[in-house]
N, C-alpha and C. Protein backbone atom coordinates (compact mmCIF):
# COMPACT_ATOMS: atom_id res chain seq x y z
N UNK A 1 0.84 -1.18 0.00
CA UNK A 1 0.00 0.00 0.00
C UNK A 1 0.89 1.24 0.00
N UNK A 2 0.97 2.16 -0.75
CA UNK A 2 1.48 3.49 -0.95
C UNK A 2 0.81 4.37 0.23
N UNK A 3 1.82 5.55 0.37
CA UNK A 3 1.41 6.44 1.20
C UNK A 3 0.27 7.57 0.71
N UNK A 4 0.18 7.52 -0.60
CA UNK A 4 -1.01 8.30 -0.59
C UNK A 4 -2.26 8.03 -1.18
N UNK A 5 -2.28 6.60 -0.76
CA UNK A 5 -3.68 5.40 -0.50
C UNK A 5 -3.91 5.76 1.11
N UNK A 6 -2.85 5.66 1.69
CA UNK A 6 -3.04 5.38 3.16
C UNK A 6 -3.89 6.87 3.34
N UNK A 7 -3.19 8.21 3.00
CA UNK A 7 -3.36 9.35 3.44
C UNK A 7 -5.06 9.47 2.61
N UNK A 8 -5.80 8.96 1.67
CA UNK A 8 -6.71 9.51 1.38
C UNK A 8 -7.78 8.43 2.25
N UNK A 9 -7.31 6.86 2.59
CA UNK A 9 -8.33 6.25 3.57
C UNK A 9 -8.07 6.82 4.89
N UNK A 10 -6.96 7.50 5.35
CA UNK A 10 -7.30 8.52 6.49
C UNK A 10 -7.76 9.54 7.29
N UNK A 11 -7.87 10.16 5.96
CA UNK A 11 -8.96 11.29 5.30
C UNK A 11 -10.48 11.08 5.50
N UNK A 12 -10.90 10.62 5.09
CA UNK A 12 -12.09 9.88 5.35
C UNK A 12 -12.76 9.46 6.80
N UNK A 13 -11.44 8.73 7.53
CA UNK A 13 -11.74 8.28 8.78
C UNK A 13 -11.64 9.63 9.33
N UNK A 14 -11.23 10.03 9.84
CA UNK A 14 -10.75 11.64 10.21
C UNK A 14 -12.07 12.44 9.85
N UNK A 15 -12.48 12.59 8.59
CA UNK A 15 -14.02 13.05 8.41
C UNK A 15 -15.13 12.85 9.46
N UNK A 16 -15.08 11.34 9.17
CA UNK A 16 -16.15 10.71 9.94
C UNK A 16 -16.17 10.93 11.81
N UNK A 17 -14.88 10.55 11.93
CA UNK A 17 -14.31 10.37 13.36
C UNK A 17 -15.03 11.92 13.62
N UNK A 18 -14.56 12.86 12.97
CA UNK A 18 -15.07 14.47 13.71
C UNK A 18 -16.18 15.05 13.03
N UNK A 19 -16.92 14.34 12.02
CA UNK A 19 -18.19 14.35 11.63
C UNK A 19 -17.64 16.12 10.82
N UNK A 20 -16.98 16.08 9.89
CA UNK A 20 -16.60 17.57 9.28
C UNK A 20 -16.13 16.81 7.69
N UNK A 21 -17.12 16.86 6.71
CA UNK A 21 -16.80 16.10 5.13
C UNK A 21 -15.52 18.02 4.74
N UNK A 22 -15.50 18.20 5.13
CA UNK A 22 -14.38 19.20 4.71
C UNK A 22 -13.18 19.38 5.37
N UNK A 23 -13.34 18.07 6.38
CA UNK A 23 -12.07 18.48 7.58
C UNK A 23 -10.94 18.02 6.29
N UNK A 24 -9.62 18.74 5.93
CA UNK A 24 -8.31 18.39 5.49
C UNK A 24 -7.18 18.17 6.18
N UNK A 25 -6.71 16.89 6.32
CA UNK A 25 -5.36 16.51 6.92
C UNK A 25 -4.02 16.44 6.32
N UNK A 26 -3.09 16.65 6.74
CA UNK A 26 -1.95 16.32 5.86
C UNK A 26 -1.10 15.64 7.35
N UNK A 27 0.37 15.20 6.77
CA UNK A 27 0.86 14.23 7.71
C UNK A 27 1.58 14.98 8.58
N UNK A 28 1.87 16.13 8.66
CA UNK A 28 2.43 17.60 9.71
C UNK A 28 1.01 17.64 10.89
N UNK A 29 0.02 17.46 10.58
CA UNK A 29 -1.16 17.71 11.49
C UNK A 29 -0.67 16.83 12.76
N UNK A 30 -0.93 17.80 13.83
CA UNK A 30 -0.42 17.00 14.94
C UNK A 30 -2.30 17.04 15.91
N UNK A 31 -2.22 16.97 16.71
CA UNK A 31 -3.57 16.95 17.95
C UNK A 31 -3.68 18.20 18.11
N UNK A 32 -2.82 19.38 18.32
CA UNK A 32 -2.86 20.54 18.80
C UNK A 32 -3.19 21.00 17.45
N UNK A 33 -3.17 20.52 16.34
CA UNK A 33 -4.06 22.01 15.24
C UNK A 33 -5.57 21.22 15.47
N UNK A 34 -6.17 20.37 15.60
CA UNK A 34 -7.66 19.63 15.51
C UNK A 34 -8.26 19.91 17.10
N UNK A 35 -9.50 20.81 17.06
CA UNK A 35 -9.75 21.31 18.78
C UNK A 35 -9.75 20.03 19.46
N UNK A 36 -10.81 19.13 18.31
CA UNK A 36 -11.63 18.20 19.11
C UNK A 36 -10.66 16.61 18.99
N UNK A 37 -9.61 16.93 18.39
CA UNK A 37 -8.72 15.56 18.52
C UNK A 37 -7.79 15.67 20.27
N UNK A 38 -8.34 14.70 20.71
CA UNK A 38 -8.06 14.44 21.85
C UNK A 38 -8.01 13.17 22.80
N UNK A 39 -7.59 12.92 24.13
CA UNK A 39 -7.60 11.27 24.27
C UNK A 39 -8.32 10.51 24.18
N UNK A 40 -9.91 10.83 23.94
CA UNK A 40 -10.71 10.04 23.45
C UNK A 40 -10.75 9.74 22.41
N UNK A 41 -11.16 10.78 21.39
CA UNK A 41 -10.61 10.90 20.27
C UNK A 41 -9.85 9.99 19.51
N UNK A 42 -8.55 9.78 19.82
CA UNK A 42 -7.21 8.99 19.55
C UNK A 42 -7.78 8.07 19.85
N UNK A 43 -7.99 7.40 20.69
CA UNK A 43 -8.51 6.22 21.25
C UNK A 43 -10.10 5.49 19.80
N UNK A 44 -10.65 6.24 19.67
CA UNK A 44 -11.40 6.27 18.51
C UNK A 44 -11.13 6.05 17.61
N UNK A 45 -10.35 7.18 16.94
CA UNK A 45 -9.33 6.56 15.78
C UNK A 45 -8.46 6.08 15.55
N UNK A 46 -7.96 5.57 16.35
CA UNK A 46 -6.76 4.09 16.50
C UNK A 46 -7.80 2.86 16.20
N UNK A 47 -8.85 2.70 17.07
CA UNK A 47 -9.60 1.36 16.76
C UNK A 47 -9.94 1.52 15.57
N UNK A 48 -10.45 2.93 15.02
CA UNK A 48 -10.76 2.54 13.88
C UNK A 48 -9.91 2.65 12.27
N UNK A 49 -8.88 2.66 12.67
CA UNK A 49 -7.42 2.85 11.84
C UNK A 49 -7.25 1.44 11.98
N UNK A 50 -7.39 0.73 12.93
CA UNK A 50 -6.63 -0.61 13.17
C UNK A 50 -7.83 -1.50 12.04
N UNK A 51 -9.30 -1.28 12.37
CA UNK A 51 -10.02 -2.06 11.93
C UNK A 51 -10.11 -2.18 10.18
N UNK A 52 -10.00 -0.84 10.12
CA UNK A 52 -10.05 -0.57 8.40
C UNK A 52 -8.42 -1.05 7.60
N UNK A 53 -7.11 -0.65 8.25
CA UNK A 53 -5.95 -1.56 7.98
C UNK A 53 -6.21 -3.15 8.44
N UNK A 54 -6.17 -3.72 9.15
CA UNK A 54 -6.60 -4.95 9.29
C UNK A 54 -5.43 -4.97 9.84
N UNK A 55 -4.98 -4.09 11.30
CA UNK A 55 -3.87 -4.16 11.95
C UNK A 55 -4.00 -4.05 13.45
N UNK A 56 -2.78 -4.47 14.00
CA UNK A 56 -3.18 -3.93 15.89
C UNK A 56 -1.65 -3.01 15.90
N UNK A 57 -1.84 -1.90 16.96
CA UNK A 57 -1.11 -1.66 17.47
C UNK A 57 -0.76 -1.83 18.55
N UNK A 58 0.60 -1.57 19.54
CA UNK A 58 0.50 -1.66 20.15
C UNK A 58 0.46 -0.27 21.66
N UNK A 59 0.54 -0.33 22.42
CA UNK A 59 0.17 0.91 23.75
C UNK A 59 1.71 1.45 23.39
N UNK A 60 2.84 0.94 23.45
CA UNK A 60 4.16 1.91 23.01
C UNK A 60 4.17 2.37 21.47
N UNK A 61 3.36 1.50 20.26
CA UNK A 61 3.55 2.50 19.24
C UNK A 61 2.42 3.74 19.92
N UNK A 62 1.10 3.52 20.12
CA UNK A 62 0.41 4.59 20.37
C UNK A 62 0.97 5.88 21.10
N UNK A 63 1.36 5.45 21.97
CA UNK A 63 2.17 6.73 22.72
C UNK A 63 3.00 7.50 21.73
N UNK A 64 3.85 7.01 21.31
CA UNK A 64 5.16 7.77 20.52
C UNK A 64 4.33 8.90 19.09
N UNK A 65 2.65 8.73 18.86
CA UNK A 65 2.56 8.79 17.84
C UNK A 65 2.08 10.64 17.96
N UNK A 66 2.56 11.63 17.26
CA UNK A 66 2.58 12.72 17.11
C UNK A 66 1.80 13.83 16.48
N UNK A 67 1.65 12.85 15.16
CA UNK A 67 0.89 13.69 13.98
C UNK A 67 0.55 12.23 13.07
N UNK A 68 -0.39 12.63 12.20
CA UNK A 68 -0.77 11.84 10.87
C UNK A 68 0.02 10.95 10.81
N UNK A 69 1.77 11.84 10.05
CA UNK A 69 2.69 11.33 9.41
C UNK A 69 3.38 10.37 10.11
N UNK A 70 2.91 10.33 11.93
CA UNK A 70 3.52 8.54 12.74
C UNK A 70 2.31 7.86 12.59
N UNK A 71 1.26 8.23 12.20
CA UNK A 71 -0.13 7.16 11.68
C UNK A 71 0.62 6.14 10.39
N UNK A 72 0.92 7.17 9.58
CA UNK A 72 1.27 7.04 8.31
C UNK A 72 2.18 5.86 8.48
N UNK A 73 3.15 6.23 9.20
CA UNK A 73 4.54 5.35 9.27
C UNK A 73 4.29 4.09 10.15
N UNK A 74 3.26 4.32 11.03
CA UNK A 74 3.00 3.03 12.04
C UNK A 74 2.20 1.69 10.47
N UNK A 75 1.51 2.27 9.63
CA UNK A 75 0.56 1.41 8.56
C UNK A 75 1.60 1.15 7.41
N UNK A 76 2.44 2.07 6.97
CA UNK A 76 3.47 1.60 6.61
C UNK A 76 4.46 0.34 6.84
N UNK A 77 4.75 0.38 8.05
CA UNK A 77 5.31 -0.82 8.92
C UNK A 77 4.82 -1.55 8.67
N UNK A 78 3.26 -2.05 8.70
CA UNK A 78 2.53 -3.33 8.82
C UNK A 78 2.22 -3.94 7.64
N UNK A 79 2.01 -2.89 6.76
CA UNK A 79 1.51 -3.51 5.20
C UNK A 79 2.59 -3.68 4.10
């Protein structure tokens, strides 16, 4: 899977997750530019990042992860 397969099925989730069909992400987006991305939040879209890759992470990748672009690189890894 290429990275900008990954970045447009993330797109999408990210839509949905904050209910905004105009929200735009790129892989610099960290938690602090999105009001409503937060530890629930994350927690939200990790399960549902994991379910749509057909992946698990684990509690030390989650922690380390910053912006998009360690989303990006964690689905990278797996696929």
């Amino acid at each position: 899977m290429k990275r900008d397969e990954i970045m447009k099925e993330l797109i999408e989730i990210f839509q949905d997750e904050f209910d905004d069909e105009s929200l735009k992400i790129d892989e610099a987006m960290t938690p602090e530019d999105l009001e409503d991305w937060n530890s629930l939040s994350m927690v939200n879209l990790m399960s549902t990042i994991a379910a749509q890759f057909s992946i698990n992470f684990n509690m030390g990748e989650l922690r380390k992860i910053q912006s998009v672009g360690d989303i990006v690189e964690l689905i990278l890894g797996r696929k």
